[in-house]
Protein backbone atom coordinates (compact mmCIF):
# COMPACT_ATOMS: atom_id res chain seq x y z
CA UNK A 1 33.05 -1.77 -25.75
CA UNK A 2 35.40 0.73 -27.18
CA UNK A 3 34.44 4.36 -26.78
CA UNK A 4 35.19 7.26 -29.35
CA UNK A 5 38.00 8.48 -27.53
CA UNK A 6 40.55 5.45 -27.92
CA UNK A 7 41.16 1.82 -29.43
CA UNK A 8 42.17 -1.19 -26.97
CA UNK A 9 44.83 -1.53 -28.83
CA UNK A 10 46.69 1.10 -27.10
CA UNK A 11 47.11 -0.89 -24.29
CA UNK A 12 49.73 -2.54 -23.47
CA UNK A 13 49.64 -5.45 -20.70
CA UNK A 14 53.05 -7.33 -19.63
CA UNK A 15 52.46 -10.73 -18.38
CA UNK A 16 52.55 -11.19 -14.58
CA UNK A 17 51.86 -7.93 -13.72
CA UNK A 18 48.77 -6.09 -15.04
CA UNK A 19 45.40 -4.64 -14.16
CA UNK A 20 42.82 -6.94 -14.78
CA UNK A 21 39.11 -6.28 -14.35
CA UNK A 22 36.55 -7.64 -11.47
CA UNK A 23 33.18 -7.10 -11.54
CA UNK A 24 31.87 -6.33 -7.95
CA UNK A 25 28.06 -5.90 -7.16
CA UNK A 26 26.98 -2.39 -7.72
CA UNK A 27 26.27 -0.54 -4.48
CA UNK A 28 22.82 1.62 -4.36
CA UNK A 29 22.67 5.25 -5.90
CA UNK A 30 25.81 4.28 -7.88
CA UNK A 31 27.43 2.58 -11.39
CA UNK A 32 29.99 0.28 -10.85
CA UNK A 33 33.00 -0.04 -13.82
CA UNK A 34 35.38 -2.61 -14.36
CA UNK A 35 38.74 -1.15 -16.16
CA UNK A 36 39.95 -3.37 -18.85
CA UNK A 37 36.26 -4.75 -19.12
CA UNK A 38 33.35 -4.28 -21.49
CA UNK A 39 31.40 -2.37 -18.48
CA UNK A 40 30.49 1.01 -19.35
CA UNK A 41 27.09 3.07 -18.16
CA UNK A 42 24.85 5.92 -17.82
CA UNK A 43 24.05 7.96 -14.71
CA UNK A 44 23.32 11.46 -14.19
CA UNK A 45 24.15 14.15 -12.04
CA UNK A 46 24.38 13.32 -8.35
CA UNK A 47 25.08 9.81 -8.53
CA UNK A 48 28.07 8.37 -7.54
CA UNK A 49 30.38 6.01 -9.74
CA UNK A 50 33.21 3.05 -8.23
CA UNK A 51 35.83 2.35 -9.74
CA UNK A 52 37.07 -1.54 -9.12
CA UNK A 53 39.43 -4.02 -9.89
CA UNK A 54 41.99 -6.10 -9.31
CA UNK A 55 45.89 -4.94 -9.64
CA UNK A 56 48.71 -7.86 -9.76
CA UNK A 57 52.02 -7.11 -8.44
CA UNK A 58 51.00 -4.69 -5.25
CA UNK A 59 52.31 -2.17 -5.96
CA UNK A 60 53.37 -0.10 -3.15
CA UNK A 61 52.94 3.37 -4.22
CA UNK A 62 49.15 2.07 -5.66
CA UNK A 63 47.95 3.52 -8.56
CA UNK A 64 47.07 6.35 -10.62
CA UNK A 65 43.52 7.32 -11.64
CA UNK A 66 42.77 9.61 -14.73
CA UNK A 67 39.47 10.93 -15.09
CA UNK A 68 38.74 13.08 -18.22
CA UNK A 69 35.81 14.73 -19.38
CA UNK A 70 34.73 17.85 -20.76
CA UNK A 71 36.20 20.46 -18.91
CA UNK A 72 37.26 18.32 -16.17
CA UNK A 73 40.14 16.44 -15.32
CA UNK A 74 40.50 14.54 -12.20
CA UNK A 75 44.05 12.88 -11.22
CA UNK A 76 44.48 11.10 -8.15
CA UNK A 77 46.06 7.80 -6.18
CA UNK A 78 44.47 5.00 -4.89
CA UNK A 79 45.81 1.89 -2.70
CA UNK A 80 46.05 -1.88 -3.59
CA UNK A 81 44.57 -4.20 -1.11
CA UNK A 82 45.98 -7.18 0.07
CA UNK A 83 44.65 -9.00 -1.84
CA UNK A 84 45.11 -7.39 -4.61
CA UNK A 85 41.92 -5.29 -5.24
CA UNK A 86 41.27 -1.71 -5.36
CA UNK A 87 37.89 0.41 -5.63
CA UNK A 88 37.90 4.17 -6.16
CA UNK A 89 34.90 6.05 -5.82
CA UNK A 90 33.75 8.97 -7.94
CA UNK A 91 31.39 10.75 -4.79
CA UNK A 92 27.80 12.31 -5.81
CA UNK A 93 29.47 15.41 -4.23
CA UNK A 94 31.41 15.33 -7.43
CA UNK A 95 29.10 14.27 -10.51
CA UNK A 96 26.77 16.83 -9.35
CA UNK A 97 27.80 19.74 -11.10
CA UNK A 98 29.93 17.99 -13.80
CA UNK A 99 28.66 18.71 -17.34
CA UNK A 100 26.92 16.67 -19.51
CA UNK A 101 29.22 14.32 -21.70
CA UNK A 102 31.64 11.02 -21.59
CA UNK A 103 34.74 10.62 -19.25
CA UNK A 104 37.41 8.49 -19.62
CA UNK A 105 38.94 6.42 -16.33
CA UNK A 106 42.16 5.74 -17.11
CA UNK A 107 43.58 3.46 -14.01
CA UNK A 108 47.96 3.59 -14.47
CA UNK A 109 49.91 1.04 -13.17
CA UNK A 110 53.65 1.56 -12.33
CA UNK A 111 54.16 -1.77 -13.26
CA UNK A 112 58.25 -3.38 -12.37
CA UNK A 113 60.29 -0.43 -11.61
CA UNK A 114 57.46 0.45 -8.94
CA UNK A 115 56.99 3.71 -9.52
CA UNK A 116 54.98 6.16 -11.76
CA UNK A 117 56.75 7.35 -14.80
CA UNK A 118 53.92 9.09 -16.39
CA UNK A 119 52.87 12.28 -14.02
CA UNK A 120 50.48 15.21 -13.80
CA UNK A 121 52.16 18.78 -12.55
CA UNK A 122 48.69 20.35 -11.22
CA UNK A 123 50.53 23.70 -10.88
CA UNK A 124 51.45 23.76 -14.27
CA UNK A 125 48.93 21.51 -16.53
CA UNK A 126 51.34 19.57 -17.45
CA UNK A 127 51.68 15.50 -18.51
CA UNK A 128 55.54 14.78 -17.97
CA UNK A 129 57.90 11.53 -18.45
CA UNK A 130 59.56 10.90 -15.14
CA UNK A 131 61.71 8.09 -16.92
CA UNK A 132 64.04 11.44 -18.32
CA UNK A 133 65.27 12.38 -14.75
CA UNK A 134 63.82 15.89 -14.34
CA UNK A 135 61.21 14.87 -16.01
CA UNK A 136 59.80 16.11 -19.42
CA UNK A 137 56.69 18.30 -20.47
CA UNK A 138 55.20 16.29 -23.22
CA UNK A 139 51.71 18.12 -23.70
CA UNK A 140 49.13 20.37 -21.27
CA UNK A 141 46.48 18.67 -20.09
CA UNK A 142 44.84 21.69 -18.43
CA UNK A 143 45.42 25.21 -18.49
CA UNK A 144 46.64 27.96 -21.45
CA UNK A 145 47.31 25.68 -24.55
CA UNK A 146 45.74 22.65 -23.14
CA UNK A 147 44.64 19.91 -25.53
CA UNK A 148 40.62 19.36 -25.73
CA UNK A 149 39.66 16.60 -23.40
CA UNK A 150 38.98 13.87 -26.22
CA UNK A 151 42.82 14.46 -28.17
CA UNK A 152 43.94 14.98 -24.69
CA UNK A 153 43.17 11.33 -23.62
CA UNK A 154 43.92 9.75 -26.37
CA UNK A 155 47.45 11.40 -25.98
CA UNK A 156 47.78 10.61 -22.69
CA UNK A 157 46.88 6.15 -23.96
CA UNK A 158 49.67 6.65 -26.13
CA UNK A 159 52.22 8.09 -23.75
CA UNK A 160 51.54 5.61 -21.32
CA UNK A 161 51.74 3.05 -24.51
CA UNK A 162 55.16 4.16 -25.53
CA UNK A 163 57.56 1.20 -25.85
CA UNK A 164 59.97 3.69 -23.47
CA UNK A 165 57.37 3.91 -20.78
CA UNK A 166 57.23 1.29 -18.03
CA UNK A 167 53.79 1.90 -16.88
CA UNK A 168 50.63 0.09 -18.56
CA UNK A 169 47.00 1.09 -17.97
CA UNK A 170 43.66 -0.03 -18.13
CA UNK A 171 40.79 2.05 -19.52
CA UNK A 172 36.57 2.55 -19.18
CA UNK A 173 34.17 5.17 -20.11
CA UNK A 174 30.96 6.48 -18.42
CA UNK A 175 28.39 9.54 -19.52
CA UNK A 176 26.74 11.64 -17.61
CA UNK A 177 23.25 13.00 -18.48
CA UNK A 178 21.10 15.52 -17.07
CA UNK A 179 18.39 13.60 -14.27
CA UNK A 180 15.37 12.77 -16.33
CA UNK A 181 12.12 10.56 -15.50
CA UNK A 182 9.72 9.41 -17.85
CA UNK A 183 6.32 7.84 -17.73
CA UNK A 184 4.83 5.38 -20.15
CA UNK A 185 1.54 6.11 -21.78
CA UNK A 186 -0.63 4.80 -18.59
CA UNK A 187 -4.18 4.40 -21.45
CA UNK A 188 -7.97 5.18 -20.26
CA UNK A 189 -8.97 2.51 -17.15
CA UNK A 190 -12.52 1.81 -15.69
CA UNK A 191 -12.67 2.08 -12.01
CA UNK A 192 -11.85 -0.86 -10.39
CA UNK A 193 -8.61 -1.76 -12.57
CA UNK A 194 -5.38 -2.85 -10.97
CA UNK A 195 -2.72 -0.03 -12.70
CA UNK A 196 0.66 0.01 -12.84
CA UNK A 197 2.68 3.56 -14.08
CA UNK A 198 5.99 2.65 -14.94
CA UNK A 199 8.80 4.78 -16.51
CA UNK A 200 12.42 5.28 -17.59
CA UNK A 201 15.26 6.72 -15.36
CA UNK A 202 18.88 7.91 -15.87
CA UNK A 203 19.18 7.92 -11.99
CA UNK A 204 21.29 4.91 -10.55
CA UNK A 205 19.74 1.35 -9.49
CA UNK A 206 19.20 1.70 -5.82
CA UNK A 207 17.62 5.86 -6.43
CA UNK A 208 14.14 6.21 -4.63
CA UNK A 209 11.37 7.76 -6.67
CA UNK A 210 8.41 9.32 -5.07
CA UNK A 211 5.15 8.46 -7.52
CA UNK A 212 1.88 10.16 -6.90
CA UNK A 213 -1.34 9.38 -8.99
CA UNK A 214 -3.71 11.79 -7.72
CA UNK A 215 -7.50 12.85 -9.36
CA UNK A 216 -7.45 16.07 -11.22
CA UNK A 217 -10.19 17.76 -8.61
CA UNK A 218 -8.42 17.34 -5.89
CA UNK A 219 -7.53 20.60 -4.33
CA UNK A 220 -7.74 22.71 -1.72
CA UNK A 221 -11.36 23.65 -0.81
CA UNK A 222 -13.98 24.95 1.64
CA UNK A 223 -15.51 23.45 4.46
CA UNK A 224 -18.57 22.99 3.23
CA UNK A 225 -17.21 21.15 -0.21
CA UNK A 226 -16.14 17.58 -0.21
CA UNK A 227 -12.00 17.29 -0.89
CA UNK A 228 -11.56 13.67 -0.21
CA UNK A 229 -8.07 12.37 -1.78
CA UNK A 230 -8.76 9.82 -4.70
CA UNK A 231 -5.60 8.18 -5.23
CA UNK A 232 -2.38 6.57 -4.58
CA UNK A 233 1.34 7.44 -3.48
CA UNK A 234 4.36 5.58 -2.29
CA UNK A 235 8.27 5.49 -3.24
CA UNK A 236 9.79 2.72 -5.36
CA UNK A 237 13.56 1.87 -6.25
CA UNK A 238 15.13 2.20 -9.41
CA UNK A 239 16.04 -0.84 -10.86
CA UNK A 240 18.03 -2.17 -13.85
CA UNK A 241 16.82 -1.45 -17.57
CA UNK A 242 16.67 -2.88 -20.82
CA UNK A 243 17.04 -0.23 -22.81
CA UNK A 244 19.85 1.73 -22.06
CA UNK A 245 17.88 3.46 -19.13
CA UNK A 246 17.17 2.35 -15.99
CA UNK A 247 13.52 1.11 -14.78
CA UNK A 248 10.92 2.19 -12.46
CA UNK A 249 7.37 0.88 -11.70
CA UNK A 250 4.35 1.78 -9.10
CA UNK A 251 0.69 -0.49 -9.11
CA UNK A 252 -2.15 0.64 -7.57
CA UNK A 253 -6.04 -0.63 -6.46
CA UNK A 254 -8.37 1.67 -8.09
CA UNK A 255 -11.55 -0.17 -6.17
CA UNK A 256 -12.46 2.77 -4.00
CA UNK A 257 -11.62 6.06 -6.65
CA UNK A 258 -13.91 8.24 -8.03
CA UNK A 259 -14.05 8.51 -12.40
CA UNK A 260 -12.25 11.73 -13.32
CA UNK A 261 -9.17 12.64 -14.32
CA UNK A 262 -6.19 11.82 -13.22
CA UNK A 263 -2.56 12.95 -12.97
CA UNK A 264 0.69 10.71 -12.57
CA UNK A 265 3.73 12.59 -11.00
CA UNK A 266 7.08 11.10 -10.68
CA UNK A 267 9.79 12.78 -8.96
CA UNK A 268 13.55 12.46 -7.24
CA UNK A 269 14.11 11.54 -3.59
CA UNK A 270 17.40 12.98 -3.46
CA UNK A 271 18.18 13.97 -6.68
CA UNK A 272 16.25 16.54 -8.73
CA UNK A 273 14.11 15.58 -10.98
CA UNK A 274 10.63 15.41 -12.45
CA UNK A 275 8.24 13.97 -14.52
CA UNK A 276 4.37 14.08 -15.25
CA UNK A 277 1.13 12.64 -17.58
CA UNK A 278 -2.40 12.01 -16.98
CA UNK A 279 -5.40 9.39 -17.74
CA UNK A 280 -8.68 9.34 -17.41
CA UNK A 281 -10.63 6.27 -14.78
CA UNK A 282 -14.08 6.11 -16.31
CA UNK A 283 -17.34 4.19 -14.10
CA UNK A 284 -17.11 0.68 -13.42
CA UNK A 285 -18.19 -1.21 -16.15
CA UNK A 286 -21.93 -2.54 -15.37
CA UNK A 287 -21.68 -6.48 -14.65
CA UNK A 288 -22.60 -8.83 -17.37
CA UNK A 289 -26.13 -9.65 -17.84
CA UNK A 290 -26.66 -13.50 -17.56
CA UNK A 291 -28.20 -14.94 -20.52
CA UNK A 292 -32.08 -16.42 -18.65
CA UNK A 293 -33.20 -19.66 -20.38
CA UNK A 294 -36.17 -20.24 -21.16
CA UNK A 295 -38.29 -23.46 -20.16
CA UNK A 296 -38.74 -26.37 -22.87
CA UNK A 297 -42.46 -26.35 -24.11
CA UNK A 298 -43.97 -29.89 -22.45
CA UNK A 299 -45.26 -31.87 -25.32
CA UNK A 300 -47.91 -34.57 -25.37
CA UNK A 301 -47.52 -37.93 -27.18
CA UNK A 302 -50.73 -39.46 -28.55
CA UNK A 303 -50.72 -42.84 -29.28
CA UNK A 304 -52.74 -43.94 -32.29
CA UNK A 305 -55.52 -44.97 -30.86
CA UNK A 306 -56.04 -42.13 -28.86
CA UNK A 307 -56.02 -39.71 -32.29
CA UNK A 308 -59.48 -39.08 -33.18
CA UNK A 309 -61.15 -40.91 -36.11
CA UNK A 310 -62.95 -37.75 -37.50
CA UNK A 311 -61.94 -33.82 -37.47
CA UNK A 312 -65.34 -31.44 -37.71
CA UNK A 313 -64.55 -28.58 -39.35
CA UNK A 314 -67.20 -25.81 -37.93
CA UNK A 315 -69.20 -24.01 -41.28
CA UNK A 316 -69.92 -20.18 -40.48
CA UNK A 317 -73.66 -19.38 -40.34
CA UNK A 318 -75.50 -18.23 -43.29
CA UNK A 319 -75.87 -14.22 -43.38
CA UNK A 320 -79.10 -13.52 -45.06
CA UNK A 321 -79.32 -10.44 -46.91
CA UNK A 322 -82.81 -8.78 -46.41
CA UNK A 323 -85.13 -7.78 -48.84
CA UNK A 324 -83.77 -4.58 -50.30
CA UNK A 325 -80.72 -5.21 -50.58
CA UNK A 326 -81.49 -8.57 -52.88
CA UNK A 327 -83.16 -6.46 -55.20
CA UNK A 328 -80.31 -3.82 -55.75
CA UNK A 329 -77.89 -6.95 -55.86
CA UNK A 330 -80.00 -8.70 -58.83
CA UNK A 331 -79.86 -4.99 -60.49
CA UNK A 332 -77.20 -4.96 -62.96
CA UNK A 333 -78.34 -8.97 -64.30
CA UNK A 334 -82.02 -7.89 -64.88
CA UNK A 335 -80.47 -4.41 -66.50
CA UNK A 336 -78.38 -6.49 -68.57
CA UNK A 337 -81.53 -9.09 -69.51
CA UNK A 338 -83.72 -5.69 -70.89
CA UNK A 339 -80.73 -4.46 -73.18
CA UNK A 340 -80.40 -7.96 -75.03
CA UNK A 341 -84.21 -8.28 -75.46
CA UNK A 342 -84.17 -4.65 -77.49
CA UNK A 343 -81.49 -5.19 -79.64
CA UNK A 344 -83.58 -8.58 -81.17
């Protein structure tokens, strides 16, 4: 990956003796970068950052580390190993109160004449060329006049590139960001559910996160009301994202919690930070109703000549009307009879 600050093709690597990278296993609570790699990361303030690799040649004197950010510049040695390894390690002690930004790890090699030609006067600010004799200011790092922190390491890649300098150097990049902690959307869940709240981290694989999922009731009360806890707690590790941020995770049984609502809390073990959200656990869902099936009607076979020959059909008795009520019925016809007999 090449960062903002410089191109890789500043860099200038002699054969047989160079700085090549090594990827080591990251300790916990830290990121681990490979100069000369494609490693780069993310971590925030308080976690610690190691510097490894592997330097050809020995060289006796070891070699010089450049760390530049915004308003920070770190320059210091560190030793080769016999075996040609070396790890530097940025401290928590010293990311905590650094500012929010990129730095650039710049790891010098003195490469054949042994020795560092390419310097940093502390007392003055100054980036000088030893290879002169007296050496020679060639631009301020720090202090009045000072270069800002991006120009001033891409200055310092090309000084070290010069076809008049000795030295070579390998380069990588980390950013710090403030700590943050987020929680996913955790959704509405009936009681009885298996949950999991999970998040995103800046903190460093290894960090401990305390997660509390606690009901929205709960609080201090009096002795005659009922406070029982509903809810779940416990730390988990930080482990390796997808996404540019780390990953965190926490599952819990919600078998024996009451419905209500319910808050999610997420919070730093050793470093500072926070996060929050909430759901709501409604009643356990009633259990399914079996469908009850019902019995097959029993049905009789007849064979013919057990079907009867004849089917009586029952006639309804004959309602006689009485007397009176003949008479009014034969009315209108006898009404009807007198009208036809006038008219002839």
């Amino acid at each position: 990956m090449v960062t903002p600050f410089f191109s890789t093709a500043l860099r200038r690597i002699l054969p047989g003796l160079c700085i090549l990278a090594l990827l080591i296993a990251a300790p916990a609570l830290a990121l681990t970068l490979s100069p000369g790699g494609a490693s780069s990361g993310t971590i925030s303030n308080g976690d610690s950052v190691y510097i490894n690799g592997i330097a050809t040649g020995h060289p006796q004197g070891g070699l010089q580390i450049w760390i530049i950010g915004p308003n920070y510049v770190k320059v210091t040695t560190t030793q080769v190993n016999n075996d040609n390894t070396y790890s530097y390690q940025l401290r928590a002690a010293d990311t905590q109160n650094l500012a929010p930004g990129q730095y650039v790890v710049l790891v010098q090699h003195p490469m054949m004449n042994g020795r560092l030609d390419i310097t940093y006067d502390a007392a003055t600010g100054k980036v000088t060329n030893q290879m002169t004799g007296a050496g020679t200011s060639i631009f301020s790092l720090t202090g009045s006049g000072s270069l800002q922190k991006p120009d001033a390491a891409l200055a310092l890649m090309e000084t070290i590139s010069s076809p008049n300098i000795d030295d070579t150097f390998a380069e990588v990049a980390f950013t710090i960001s403030s700590p943050n902690a987020f929680i996913d959307w955790v959704g509405t869940h009936y009681v009885g559910d298996i949950i999991t709240s999970q998040g995103s981290t800046n903190l460093a694989v290894g960090d401990d996160l305390s997660v509390t999922i606690y009901s929205e009731s709960f609080q201090p009360t009096t002795k005659s009301q009922s406070g029982e806890f509903s809810g779940a707690s416990g730390i988990v590790k930080v482990v390796p994202g997808t996404t540019g941020l780390n990953h965190w995770s926490f599952t819990a049984d919600t078998s024996t919690w009451k419905p209500d609502k319910y808050l999610v809390t997420v919070s730093g073990v050793t470093v500072t930070v926070t996060g929050s959200t909430s759901f709501n656990l409604l009643p356990a869902l009633p259990a399914t109703m079996g469908v009850i099936p019902l019995s097959p009607t029993k049905v009789t076979s007849l064979s013919p000549t057990e079907l009867p020959t004849t089917v009586s059909t029952p006639v309804p008795p004959t309602t006689r009307l009485p007397a009176p009520m003949i008479a009014l019925a034969c009315l209108p016809a006898v009404l009807i009879a007198i009208r036809a007999i006038r008219k002839k």
